[in-house]
N, C-alpha and C. Protein backbone atom coordinates (compact mmCIF):
# COMPACT_ATOMS: atom_id res chain seq x y z
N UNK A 1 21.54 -5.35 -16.96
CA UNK A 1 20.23 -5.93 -16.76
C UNK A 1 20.34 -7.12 -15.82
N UNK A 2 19.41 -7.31 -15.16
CA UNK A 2 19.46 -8.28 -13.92
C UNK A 2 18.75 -9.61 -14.65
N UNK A 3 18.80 -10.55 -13.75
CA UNK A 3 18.44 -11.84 -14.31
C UNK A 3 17.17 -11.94 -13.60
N UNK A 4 16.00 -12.39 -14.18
CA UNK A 4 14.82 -12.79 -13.30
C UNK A 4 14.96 -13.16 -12.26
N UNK A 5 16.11 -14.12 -11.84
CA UNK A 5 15.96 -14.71 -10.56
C UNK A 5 16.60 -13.37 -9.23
N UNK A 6 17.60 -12.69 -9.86
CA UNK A 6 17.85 -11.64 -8.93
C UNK A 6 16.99 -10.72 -8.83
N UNK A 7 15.87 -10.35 -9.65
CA UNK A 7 15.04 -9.31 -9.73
C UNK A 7 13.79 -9.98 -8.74
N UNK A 8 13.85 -10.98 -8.61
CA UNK A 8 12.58 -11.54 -7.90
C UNK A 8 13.07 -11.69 -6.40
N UNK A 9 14.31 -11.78 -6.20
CA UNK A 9 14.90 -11.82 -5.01
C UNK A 9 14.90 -10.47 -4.29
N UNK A 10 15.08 -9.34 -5.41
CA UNK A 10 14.74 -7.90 -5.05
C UNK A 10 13.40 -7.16 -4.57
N UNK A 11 12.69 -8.49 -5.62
CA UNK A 11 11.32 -7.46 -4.93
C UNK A 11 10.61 -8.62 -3.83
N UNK A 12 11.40 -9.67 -3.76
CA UNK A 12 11.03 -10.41 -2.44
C UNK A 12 11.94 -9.43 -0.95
N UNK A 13 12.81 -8.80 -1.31
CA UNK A 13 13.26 -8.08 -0.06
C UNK A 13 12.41 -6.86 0.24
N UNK A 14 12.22 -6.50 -0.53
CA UNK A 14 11.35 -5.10 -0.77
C UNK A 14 10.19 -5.40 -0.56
N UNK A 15 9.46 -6.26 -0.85
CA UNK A 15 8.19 -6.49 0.06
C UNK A 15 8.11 -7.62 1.78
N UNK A 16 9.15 -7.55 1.91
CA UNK A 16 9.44 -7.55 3.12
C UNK A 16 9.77 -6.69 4.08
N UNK A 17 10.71 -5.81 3.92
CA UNK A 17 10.54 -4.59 4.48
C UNK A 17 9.25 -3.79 4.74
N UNK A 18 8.49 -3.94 3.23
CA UNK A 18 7.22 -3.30 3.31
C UNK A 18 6.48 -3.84 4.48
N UNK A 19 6.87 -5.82 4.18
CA UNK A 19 5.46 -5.93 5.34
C UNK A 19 6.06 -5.45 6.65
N UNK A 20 7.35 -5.53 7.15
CA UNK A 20 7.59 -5.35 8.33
C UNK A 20 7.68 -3.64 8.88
N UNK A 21 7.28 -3.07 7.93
CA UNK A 21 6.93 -1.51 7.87
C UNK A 21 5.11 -1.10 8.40
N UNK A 22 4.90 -2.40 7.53
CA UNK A 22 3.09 -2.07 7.81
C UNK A 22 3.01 -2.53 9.59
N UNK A 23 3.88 -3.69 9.76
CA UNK A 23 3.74 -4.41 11.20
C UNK A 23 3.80 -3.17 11.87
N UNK A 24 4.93 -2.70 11.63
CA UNK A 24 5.77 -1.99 12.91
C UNK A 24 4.84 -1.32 13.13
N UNK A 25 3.66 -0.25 11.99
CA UNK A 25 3.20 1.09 12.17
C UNK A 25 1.55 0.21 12.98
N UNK A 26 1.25 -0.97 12.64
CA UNK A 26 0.34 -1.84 13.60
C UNK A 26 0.65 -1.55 14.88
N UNK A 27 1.62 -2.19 14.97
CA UNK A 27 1.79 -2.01 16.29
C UNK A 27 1.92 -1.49 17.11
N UNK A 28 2.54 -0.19 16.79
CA UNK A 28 2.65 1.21 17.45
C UNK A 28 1.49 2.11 17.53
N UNK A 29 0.33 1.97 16.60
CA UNK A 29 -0.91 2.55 16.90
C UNK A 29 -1.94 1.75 17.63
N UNK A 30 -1.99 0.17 17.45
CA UNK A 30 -2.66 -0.73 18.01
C UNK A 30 -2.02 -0.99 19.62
N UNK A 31 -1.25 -0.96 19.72
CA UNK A 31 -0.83 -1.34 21.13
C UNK A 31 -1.15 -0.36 22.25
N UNK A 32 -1.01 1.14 21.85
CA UNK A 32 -1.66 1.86 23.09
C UNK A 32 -3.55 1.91 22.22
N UNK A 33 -3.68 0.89 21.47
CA UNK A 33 -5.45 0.99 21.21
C UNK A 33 -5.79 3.12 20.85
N UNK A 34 -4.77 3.35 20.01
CA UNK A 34 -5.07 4.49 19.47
C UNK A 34 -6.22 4.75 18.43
N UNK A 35 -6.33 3.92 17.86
CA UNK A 35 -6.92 3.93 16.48
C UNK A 35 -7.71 2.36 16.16
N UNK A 36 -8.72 2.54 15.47
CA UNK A 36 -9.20 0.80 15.48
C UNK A 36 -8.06 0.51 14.39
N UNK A 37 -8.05 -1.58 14.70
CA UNK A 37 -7.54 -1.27 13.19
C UNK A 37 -7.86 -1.11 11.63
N UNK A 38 -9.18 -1.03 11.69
CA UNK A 38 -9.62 -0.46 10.71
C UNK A 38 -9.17 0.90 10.09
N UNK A 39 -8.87 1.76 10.87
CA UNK A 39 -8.27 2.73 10.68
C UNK A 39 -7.23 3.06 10.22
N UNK A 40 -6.33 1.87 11.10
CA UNK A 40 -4.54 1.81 10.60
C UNK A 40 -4.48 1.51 9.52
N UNK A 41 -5.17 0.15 9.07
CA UNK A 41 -5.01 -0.47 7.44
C UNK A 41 -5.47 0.66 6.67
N UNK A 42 -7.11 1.42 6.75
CA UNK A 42 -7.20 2.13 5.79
C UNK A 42 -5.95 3.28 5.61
N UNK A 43 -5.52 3.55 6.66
CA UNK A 43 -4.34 5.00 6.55
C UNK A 43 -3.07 4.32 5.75
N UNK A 44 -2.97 3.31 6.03
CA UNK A 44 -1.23 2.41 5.13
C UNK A 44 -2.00 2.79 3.94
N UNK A 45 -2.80 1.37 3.42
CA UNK A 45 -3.74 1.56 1.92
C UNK A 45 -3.51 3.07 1.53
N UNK A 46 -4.04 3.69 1.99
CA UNK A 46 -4.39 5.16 1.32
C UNK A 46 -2.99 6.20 1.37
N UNK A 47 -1.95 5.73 2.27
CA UNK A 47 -0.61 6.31 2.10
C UNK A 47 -0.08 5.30 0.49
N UNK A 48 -0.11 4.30 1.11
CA UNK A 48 0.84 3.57 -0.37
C UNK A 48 -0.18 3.60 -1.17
N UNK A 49 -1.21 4.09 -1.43
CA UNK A 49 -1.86 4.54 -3.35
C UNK A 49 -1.05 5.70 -3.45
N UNK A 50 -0.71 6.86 -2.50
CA UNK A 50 -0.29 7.83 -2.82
C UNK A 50 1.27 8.00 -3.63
N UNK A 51 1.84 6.93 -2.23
CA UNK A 51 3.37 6.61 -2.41
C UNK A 51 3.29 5.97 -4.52
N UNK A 52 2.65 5.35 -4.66
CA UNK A 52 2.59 4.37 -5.90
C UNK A 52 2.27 5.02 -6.72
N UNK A 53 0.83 6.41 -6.27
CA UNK A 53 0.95 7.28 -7.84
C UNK A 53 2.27 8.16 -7.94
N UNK A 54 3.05 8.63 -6.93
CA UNK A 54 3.77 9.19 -6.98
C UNK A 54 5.35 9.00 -7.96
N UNK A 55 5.33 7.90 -7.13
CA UNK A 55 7.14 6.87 -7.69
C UNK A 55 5.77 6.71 -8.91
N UNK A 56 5.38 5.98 -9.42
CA UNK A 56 4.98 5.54 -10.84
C UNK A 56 4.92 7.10 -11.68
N UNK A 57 4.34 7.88 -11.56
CA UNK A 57 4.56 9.13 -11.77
C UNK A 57 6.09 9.83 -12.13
N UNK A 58 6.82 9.48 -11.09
CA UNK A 58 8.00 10.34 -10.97
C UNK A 58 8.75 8.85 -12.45
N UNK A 59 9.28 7.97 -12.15
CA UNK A 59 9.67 7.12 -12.47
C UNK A 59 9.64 7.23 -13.94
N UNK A 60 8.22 7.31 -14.47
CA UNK A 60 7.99 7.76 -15.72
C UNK A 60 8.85 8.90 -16.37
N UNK A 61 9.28 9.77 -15.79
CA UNK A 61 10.07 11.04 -16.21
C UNK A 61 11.75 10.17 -16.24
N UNK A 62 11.87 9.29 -15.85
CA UNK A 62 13.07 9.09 -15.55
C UNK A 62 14.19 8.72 -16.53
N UNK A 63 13.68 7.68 -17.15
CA UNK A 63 13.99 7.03 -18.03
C UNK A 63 15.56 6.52 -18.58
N UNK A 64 15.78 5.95 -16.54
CA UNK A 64 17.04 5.35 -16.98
C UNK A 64 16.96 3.82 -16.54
N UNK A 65 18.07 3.58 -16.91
CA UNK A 65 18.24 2.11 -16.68
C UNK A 65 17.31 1.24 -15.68
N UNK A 66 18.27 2.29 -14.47
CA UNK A 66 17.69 1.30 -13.44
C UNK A 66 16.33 1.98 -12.59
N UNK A 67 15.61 2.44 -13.53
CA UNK A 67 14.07 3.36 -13.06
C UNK A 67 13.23 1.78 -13.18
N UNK A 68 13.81 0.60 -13.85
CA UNK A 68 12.85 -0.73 -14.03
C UNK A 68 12.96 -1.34 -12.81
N UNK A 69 14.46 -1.11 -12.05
CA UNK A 69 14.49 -2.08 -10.69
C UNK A 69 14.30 -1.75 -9.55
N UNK A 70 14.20 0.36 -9.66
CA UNK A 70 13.61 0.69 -9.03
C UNK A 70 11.82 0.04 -8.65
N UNK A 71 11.10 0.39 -9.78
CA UNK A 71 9.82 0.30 -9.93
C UNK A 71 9.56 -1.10 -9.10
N UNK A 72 10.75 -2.40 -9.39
CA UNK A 72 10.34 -3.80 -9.34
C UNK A 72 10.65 -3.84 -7.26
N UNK A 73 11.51 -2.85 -7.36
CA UNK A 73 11.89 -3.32 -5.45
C UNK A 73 10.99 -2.11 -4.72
N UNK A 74 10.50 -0.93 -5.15
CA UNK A 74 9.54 0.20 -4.59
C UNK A 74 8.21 -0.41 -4.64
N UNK A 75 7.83 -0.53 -6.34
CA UNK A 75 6.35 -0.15 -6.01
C UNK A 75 5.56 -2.15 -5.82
N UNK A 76 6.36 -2.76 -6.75
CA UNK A 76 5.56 -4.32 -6.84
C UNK A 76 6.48 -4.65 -5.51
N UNK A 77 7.56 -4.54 -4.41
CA UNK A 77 8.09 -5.00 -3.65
C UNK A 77 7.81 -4.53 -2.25
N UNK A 78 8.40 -3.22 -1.82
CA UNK A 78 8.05 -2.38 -1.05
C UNK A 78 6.45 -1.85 -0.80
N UNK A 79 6.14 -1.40 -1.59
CA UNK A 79 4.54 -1.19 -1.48
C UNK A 79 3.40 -2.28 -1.36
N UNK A 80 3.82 -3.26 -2.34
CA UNK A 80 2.74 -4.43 -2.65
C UNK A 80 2.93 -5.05 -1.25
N UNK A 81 3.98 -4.96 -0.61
CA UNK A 81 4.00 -5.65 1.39
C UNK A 81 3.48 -4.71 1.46
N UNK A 82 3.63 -3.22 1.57
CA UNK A 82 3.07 -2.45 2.06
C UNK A 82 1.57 -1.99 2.78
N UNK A 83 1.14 -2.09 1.68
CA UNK A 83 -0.56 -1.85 1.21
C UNK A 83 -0.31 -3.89 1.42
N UNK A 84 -1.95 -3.73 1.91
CA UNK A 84 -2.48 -5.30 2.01
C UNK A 84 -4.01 -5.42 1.21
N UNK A 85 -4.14 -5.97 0.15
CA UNK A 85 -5.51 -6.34 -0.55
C UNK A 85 -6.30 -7.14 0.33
N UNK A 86 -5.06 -8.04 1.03
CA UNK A 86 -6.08 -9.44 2.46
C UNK A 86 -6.53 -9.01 3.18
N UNK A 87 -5.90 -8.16 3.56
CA UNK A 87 -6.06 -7.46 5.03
C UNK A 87 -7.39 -6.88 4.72
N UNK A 88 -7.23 -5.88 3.95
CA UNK A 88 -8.86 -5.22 3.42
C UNK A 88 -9.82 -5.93 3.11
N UNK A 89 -10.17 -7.14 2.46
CA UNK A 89 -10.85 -8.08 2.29
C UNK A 89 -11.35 -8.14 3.66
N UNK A 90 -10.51 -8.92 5.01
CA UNK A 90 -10.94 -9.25 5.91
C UNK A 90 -11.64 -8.26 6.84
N UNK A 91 -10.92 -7.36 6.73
CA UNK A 91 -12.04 -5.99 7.29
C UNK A 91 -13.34 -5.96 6.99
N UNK A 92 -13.32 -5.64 5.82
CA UNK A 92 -14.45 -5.92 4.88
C UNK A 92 -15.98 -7.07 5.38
N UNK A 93 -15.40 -7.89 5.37
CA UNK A 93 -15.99 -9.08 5.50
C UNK A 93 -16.22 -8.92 7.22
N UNK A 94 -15.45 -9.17 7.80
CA UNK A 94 -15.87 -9.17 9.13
C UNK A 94 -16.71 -7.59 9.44
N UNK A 95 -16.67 -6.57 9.09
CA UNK A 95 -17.87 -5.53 9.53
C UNK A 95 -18.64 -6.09 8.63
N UNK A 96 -19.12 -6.45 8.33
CA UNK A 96 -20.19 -6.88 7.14
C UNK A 96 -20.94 -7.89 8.07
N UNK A 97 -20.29 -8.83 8.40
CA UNK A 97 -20.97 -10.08 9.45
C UNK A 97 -21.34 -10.08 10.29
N UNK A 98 -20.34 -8.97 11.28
CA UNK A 98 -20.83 -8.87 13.09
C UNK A 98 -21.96 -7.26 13.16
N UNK A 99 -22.28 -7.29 11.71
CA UNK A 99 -23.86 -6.28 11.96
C UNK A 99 -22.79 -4.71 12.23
N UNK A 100 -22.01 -4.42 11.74
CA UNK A 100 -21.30 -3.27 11.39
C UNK A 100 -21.46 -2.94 9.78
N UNK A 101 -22.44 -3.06 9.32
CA UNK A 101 -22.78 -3.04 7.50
C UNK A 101 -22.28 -1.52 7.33
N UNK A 102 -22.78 -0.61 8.22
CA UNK A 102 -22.40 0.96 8.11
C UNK A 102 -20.98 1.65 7.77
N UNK A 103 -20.03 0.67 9.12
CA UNK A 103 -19.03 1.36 8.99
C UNK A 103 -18.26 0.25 7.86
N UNK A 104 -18.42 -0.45 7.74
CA UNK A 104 -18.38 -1.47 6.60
C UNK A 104 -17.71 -0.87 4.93
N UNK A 105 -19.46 -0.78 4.92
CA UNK A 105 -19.45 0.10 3.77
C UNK A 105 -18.37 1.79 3.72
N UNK A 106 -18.05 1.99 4.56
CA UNK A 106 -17.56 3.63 4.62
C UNK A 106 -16.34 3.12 4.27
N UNK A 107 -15.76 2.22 5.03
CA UNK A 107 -14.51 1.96 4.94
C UNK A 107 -14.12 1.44 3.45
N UNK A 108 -14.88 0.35 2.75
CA UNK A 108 -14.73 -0.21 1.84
C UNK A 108 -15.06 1.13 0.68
N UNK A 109 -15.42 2.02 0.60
CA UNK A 109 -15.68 3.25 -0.02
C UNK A 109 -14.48 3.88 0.04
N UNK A 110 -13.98 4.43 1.68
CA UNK A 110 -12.79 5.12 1.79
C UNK A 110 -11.97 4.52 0.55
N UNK A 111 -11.40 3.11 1.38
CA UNK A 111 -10.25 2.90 0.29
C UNK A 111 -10.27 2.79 -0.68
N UNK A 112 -11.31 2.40 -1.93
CA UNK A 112 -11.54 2.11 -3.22
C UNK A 112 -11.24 3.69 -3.59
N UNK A 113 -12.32 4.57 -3.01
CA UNK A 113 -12.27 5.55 -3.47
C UNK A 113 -11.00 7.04 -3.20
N UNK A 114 -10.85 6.91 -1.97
CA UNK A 114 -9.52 7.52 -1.49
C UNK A 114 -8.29 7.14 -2.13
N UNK A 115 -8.21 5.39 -2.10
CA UNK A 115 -6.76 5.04 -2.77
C UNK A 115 -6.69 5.59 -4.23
N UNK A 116 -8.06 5.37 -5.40
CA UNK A 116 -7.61 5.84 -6.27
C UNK A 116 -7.09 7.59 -6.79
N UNK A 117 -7.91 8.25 -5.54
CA UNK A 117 -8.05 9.67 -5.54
C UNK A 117 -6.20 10.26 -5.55
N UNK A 118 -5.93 9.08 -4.18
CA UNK A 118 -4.12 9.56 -3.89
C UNK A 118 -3.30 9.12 -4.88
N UNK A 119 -3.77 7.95 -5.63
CA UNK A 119 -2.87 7.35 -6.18
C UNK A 119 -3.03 8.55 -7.46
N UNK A 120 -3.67 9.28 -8.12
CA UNK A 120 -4.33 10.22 -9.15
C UNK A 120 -3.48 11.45 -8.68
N UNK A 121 -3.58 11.68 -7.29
CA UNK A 121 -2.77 12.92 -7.11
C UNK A 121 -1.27 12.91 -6.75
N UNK A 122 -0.57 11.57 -6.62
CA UNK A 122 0.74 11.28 -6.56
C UNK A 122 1.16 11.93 -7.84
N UNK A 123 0.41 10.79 -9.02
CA UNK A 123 1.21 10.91 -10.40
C UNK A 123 1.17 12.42 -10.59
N UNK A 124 0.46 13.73 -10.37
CA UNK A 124 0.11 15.16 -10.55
C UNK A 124 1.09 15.73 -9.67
N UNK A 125 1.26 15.37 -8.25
CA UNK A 125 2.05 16.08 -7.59
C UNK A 125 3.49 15.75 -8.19
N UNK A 126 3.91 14.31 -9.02
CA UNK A 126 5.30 13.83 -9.70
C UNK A 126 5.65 14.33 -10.96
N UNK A 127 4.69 15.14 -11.94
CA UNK A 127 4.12 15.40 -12.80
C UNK A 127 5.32 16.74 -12.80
């Protein structure tokens, strides 16, 4: 068993990677202006609900030792950089202000409703 302070150091690496995972895939769709980024964030979001029902799903069957430090460096480390709650907020908020209420709302729908849909069919497809 690990000591809090190494386990927090674990899922401080692991959500670093994550964030520099979400950057990289920013940047590579944003830089040739492929996709808004509205788009990119909702596609991460709605990949890592999937990724999270999945490993939480699978993980559950596991039931060894280290399925806890998995969980602590994957899903609260790796994913939680991964997926951004701020980021969505600010989306959010800014179509809401500059008179985009439409796509606003779609988006803020997508992910509430998409993330929980993937995250529902991870744990089924781990199942």
């Amino acid at each position: 068993m690990l000591t809090p302070f190494v386990t927090t150091l674990m899922i401080g690496f692991g959500g670093g990677i994550g964030a520099a995972t979400r950057f990289l895939i920013y940047f590579f769709l944003d830089r040739g202006r492929l996709w808004p980024q509205w788009k990119i964030l909702l596609c991460i979001n709605l990949l890592g609900s999937l990724a999270i029902g999945f490993l939480s799903g699978f993980l559950l069957k596991m039931h060894a030792d280290y399925s806890q430090l998995i969980t602590d460096v994957l899903l609260t480390g790796f994913l939680g950089g991964f997926t951004t709650f701020s980021a969505f907020m600010i989306e959010s908020t800014e179509g809401l202000q500059n008179k985009r209420a439409r796509g606003a709302v779609l988006f803020i729908t997508l992910s509430i409703v998409g993330g929980v849909a993937l995250a529902w069919l991870g744990q089924r497809i781990s199942a």
